[in-house]
C-alpha atoms as a PDB file:
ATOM      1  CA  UNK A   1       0.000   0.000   0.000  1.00  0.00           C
ATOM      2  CA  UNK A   2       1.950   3.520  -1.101  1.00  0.00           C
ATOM      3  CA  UNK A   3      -0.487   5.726   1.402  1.00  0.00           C
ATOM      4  CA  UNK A   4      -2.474   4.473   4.499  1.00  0.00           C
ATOM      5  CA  UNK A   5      -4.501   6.512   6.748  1.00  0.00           C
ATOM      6  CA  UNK A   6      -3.688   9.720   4.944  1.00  0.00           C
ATOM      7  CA  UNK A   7      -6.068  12.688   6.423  1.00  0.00           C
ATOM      8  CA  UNK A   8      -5.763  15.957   5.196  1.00  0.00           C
ATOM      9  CA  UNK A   9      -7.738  19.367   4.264  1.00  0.00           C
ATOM     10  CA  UNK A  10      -6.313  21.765   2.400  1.00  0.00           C
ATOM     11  CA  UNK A  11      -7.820  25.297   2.555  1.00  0.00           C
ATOM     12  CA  UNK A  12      -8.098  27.364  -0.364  1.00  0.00           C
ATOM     13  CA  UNK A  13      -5.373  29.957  -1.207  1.00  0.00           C
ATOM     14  CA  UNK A  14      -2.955  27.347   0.698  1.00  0.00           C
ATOM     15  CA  UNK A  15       0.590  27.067  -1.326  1.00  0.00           C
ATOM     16  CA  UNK A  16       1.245  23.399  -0.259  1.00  0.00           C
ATOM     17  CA  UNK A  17       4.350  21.435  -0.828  1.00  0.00           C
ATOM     18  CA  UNK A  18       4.475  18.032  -0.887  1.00  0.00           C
ATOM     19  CA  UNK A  19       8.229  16.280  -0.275  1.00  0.00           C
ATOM     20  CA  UNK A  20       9.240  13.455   0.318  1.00  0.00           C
ATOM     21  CA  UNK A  21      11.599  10.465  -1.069  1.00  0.00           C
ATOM     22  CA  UNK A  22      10.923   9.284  -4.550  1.00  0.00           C
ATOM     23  CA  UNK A  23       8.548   6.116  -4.294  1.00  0.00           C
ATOM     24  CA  UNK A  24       6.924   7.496  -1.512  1.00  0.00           C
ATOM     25  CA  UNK A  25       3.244   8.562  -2.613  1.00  0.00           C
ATOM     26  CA  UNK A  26       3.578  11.951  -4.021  1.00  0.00           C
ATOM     27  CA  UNK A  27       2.446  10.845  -7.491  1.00  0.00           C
ATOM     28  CA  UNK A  28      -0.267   8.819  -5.965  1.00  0.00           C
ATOM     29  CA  UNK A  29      -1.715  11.581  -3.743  1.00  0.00           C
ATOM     30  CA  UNK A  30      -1.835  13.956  -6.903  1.00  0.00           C
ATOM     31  CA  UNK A  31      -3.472  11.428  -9.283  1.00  0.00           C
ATOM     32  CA  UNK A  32      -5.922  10.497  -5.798  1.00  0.00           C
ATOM     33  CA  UNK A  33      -7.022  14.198  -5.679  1.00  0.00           C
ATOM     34  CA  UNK A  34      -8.032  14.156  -9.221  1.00  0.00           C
ATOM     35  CA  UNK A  35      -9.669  10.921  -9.116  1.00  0.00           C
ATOM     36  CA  UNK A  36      -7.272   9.400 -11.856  1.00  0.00           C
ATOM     37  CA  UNK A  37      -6.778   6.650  -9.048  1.00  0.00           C
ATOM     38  CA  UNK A  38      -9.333   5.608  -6.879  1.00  0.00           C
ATOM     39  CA  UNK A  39      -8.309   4.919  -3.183  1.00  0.00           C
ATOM     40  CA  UNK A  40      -9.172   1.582  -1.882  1.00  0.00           C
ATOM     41  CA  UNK A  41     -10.856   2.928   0.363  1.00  0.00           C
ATOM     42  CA  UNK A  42     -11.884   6.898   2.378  1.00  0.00           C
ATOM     43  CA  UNK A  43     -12.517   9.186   0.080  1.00  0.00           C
ATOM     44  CA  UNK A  44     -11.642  12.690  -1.970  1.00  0.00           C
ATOM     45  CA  UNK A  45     -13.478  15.816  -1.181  1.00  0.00           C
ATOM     46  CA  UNK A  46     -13.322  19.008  -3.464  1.00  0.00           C
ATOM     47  CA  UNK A  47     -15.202  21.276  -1.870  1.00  0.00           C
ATOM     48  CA  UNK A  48     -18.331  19.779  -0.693  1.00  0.00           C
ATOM     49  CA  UNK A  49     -18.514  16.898  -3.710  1.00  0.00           C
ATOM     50  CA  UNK A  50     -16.922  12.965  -2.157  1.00  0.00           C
ATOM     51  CA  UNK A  51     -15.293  12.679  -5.954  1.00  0.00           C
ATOM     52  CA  UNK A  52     -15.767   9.036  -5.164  1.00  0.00           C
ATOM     53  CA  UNK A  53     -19.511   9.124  -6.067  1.00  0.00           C
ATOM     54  CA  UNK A  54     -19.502  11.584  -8.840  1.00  0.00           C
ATOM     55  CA  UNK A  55     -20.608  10.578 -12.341  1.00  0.00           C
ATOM     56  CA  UNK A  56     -17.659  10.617 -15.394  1.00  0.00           C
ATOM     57  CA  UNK A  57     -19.322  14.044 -17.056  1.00  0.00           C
ATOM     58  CA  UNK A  58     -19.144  15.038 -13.264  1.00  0.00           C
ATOM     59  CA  UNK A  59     -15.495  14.003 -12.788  1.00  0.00           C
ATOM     60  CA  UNK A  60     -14.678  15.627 -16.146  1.00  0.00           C
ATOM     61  CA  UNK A  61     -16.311  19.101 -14.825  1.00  0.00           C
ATOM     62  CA  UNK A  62     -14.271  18.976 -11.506  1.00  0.00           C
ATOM     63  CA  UNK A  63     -11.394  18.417 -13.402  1.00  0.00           C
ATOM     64  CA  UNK A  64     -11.576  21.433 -15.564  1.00  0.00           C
ATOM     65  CA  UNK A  65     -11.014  23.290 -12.250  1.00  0.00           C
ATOM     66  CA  UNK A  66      -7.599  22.063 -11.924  1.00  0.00           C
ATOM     67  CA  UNK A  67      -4.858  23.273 -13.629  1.00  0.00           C
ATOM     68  CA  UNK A  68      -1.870  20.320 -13.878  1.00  0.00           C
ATOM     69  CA  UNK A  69       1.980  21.676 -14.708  1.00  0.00           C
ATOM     70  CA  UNK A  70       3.971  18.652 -15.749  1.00  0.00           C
ATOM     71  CA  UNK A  71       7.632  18.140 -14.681  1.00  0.00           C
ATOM     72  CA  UNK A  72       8.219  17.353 -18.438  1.00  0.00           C
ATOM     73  CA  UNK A  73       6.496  20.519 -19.293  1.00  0.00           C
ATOM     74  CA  UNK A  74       4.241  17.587 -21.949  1.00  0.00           C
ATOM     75  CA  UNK A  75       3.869  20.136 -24.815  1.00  0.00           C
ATOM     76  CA  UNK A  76       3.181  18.848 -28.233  1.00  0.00           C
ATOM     77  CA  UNK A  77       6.389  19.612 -30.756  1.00  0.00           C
ATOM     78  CA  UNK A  78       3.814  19.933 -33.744  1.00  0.00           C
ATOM     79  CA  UNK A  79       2.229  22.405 -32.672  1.00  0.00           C
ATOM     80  CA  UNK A  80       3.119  26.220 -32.158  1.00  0.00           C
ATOM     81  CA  UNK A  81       3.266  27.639 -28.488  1.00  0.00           C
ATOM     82  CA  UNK A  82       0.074  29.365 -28.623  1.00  0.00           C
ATOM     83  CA  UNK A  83      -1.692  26.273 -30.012  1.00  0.00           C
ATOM     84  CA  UNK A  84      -0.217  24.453 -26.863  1.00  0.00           C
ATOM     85  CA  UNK A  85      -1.864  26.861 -24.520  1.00  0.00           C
ATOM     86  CA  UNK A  86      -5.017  27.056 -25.989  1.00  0.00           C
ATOM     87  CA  UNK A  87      -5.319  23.328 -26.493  1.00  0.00           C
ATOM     88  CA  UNK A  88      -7.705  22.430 -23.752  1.00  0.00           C
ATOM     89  CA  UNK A  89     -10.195  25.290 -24.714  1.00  0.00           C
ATOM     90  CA  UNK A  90     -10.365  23.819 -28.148  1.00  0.00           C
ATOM     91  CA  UNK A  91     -10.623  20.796 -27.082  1.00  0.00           C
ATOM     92  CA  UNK A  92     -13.837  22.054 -24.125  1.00  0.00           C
ATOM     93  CA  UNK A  93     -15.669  23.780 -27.548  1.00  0.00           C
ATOM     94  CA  UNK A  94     -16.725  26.344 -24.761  1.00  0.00           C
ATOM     95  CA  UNK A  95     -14.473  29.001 -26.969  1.00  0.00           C
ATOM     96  CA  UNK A  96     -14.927  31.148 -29.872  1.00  0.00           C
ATOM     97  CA  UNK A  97     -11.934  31.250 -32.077  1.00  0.00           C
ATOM     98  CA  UNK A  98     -11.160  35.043 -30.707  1.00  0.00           C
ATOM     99  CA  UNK A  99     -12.010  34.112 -27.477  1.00  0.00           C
ATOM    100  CA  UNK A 100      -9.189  31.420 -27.084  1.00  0.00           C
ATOM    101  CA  UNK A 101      -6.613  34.212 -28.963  1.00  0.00           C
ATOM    102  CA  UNK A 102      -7.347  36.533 -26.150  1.00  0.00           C
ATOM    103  CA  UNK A 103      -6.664  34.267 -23.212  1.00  0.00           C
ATOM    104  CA  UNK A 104      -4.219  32.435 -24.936  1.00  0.00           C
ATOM    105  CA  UNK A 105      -2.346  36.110 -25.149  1.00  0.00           C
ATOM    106  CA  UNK A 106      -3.540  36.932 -21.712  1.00  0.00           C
ATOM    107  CA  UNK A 107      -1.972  33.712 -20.242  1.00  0.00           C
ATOM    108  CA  UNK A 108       1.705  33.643 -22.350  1.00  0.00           C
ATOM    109  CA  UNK A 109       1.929  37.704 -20.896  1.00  0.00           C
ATOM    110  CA  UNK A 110       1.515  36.563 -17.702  1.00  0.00           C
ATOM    111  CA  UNK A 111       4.259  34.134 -18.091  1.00  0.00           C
ATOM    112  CA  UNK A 112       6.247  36.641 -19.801  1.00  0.00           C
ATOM    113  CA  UNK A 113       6.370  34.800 -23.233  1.00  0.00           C
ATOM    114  CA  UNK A 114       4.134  36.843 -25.573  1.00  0.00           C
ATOM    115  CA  UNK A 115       6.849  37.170 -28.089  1.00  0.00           C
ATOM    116  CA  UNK A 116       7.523  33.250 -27.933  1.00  0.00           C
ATOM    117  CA  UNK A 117       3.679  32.339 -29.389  1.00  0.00           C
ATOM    118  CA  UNK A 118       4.418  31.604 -32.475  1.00  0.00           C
ATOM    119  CA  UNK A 119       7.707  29.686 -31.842  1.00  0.00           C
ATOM    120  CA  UNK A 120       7.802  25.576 -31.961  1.00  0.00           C
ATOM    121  CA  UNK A 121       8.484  23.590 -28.282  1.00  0.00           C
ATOM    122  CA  UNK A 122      12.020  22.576 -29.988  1.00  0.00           C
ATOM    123  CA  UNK A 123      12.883  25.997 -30.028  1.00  0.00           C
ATOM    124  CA  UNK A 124      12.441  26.906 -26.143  1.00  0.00           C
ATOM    125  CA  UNK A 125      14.859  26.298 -23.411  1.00  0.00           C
ATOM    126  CA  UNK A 126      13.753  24.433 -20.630  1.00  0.00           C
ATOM    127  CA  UNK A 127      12.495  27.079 -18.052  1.00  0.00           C
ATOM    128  CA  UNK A 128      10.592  28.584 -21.195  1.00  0.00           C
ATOM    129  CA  UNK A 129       8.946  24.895 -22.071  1.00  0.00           C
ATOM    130  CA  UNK A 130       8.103  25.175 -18.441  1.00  0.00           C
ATOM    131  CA  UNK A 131       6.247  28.565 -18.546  1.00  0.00           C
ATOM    132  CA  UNK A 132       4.266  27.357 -21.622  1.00  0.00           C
ATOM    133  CA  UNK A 133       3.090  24.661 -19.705  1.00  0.00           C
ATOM    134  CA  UNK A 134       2.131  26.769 -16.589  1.00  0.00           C
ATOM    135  CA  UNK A 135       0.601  28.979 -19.439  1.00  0.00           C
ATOM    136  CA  UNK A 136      -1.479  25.902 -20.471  1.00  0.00           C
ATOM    137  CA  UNK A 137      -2.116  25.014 -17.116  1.00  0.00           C
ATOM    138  CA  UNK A 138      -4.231  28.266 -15.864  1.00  0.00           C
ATOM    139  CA  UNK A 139      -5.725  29.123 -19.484  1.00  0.00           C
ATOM    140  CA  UNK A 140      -9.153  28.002 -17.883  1.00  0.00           C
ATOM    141  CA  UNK A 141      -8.660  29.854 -15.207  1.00  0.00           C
ATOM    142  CA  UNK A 142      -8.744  27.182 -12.305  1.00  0.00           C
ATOM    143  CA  UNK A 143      -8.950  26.852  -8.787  1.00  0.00           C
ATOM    144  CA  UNK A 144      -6.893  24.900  -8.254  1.00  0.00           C
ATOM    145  CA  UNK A 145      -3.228  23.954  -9.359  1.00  0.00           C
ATOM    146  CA  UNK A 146      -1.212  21.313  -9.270  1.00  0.00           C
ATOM    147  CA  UNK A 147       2.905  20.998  -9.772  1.00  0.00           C
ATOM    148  CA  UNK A 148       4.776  17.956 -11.024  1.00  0.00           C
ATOM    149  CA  UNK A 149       8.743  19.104  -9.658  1.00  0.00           C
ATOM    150  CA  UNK A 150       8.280  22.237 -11.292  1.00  0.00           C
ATOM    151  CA  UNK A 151      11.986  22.990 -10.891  1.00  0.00           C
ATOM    152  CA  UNK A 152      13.399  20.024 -12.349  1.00  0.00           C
ATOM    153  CA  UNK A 153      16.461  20.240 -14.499  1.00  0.00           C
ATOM    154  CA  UNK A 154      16.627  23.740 -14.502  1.00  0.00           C
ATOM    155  CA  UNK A 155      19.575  25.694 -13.708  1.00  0.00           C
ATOM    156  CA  UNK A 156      19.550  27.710 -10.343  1.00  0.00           C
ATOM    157  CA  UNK A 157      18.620  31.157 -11.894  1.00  0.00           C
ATOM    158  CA  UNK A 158      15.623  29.691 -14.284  1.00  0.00           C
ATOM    159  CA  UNK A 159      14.478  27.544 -10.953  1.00  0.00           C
ATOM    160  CA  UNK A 160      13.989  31.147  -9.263  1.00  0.00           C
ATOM    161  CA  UNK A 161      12.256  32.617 -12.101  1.00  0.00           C
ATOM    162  CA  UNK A 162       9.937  29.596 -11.467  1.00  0.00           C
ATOM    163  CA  UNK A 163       9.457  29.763  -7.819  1.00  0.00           C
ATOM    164  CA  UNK A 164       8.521  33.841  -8.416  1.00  0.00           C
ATOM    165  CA  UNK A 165       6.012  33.012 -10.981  1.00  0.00           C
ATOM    166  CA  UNK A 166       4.549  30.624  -8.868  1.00  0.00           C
ATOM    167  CA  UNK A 167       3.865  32.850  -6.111  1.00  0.00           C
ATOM    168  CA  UNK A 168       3.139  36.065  -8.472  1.00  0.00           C
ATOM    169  CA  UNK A 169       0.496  33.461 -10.188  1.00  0.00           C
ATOM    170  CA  UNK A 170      -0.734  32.516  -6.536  1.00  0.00           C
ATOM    171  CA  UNK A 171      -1.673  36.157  -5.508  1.00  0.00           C
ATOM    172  CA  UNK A 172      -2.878  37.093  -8.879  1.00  0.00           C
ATOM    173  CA  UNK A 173      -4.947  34.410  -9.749  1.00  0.00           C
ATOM    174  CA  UNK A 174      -6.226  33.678  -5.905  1.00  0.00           C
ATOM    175  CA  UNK A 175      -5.469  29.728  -6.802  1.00  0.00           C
ATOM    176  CA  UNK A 176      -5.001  26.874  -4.324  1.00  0.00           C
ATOM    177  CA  UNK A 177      -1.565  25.559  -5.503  1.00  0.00           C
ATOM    178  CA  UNK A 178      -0.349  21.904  -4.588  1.00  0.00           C
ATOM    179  CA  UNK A 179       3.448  21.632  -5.772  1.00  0.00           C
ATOM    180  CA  UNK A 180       5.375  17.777  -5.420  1.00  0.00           C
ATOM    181  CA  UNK A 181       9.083  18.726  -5.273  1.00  0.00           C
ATOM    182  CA  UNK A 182      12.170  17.424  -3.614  1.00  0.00           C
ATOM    183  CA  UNK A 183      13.674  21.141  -3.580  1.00  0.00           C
ATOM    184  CA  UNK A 184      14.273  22.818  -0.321  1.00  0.00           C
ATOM    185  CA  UNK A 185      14.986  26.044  -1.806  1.00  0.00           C
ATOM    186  CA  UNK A 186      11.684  26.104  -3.853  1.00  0.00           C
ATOM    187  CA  UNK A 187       9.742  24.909  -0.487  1.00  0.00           C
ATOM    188  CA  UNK A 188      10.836  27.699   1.686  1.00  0.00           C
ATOM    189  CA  UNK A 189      10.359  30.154  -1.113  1.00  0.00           C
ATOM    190  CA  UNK A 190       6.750  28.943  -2.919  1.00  0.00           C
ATOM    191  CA  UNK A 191       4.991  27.120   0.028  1.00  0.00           C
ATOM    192  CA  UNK A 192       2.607  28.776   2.956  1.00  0.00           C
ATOM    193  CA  UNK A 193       2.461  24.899   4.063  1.00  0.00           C
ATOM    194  CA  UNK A 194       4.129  21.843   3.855  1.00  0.00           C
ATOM    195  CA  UNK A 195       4.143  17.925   4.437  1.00  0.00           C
ATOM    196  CA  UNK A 196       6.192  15.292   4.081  1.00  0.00           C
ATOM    197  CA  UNK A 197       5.791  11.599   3.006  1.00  0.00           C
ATOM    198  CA  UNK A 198       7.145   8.745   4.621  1.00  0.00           C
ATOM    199  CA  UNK A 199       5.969   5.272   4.762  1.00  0.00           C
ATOM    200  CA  UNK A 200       3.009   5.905   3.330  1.00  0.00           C
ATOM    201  CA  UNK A 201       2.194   8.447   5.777  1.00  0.00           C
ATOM    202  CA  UNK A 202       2.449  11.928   6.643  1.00  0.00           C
ATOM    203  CA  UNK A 203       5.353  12.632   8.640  1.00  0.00           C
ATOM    204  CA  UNK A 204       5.290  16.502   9.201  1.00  0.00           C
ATOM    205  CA  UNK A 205       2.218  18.714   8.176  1.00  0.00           C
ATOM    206  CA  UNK A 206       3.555  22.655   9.196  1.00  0.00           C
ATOM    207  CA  UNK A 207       4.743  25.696   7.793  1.00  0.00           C
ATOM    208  CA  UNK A 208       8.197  26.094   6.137  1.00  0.00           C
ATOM    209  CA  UNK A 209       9.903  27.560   9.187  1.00  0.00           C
ATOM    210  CA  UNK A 210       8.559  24.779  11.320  1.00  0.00           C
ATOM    211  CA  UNK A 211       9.921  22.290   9.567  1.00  0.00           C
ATOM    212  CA  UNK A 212      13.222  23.851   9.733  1.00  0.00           C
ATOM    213  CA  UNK A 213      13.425  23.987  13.403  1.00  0.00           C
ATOM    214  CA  UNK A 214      11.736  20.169  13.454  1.00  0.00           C
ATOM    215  CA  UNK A 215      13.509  18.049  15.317  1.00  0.00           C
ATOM    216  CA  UNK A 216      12.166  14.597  13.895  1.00  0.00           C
ATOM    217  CA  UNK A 217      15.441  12.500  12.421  1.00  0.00           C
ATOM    218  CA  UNK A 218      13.287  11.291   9.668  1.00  0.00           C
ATOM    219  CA  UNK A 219      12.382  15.109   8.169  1.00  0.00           C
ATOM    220  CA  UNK A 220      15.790  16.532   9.484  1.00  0.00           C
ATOM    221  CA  UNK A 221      17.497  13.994   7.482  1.00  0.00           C
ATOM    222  CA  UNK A 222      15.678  14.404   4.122  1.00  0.00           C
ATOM    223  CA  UNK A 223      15.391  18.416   4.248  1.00  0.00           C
ATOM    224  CA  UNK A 224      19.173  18.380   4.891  1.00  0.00           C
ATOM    225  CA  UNK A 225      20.297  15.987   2.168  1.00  0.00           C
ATOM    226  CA  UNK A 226      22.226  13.770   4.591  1.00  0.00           C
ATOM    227  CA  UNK A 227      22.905   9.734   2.991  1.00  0.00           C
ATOM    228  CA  UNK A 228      23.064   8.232   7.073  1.00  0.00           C
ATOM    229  CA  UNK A 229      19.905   8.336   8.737  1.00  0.00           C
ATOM    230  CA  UNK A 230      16.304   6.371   9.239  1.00  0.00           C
ATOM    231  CA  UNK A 231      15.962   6.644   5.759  1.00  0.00           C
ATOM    232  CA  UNK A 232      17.507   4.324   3.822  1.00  0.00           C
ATOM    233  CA  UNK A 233      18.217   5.045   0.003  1.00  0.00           C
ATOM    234  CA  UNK A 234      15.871   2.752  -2.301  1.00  0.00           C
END
């Protein structure tokens, strides 16, 4: 079983980060949230809807409230940035033509790539095919989003320009964010709350400078990077 006995509300407007060793549930909870997995047993909440008795078309509509920011950024190379972002509202056929131009614009501005719309995915660096897909990501203007190691593989200086967006897109967009990362520096800048994963369950649920001064070997151990400890390397 990869998480047991998990209990946990998060309250909207929270930044949460979610840490923890690799294998240790952090994909599981995000795909649980969403209802892509099913939990053997308890249940989801979003809002007041148990996501465990909704209908598909229901699951679909909850779903379009949640914005998802891949670590791989998942753009499509045949198509042009600006058809990226605007894929989803194409795809919903809620969207006039002009409509989707105008928030596509809206979105890339906000991300600070409105000169890069008409550019291919090949021809972005990283941190850009990360901003695209953050772009993507609140182009229906959700309530809630989610983070898939949003800092991965990016050099120091393009990880902060991350992080900042993040927050900026927080305040602005009044969003509930929910970011999976194993980067200490992005958790103490990005995140109002944080927990930690271990053994299926949640070892620390507290602020960012509470979990600095925790003094649990377990949490001390992974926030500081240190090989000897409880946790043993998989």
């Amino acid at each position: 079983m990869v998480l047991q006995g998990i209990n946990l509300e998060i309250k909207e407007g929270e930044s949460l980060a979610i840490i923890g060793q690799s294998g240790c549930g952090k994909s599981v909870f995000l795909k649980s949230i969403t209802r892509l997995l099913k939990p053997d047993s308890g249940d989801v909440y979003f809002g007041t809807k148990n996501l465990n008795e909704l209908s598909s078309s229901e699951l679909i509509k909850i779903r379009s409230e949640i914005g998802m920011v891949f670590q791989s950024a998942a753009l499509f190379d045949s198509l042009s940035v600006k058809d990226n972002v605007g894929l989803g509202l194409r795809e919903s056929r809620l969207f006039k033509a002009d409509e989707i131009e105008k928030i596509v614009e809206e979105k890339l501005n906000l991300v600070g790539l409105s000169d890069a719309a008409d550019k291919s995915p090949s021809e972005l660096s990283g941190g850009m095919r990360k901003r695209v897909g953050l772009a993507r990501a609140i182009a229906s203007n959700p309530k809630v989003l989610l983070y898939d190691e949003p800092t991965t593989g990016l050099d120091p200086v393009t990880a902060d320009l991350i992080n900042e967006l993040i927050v900026d897109l927080n305040k602005k967009l009044n969003v509930t964010s929910l970011i999976v990362t194993h980067d200490m520096i992005s958790v103490y800048k990005i995140a109002s709350r944080v927990i930690m994963l271990y053994n299926g369950c949640i070892e620390f649920d507290g602020s960012p400078d509470e979990i600095k001064k925790c003094e649990n070997e377990v949490v001390q151990q992974f926030i500081n990077g240190k090989s000897h400890g409880p946790i043993k390397v998989r």
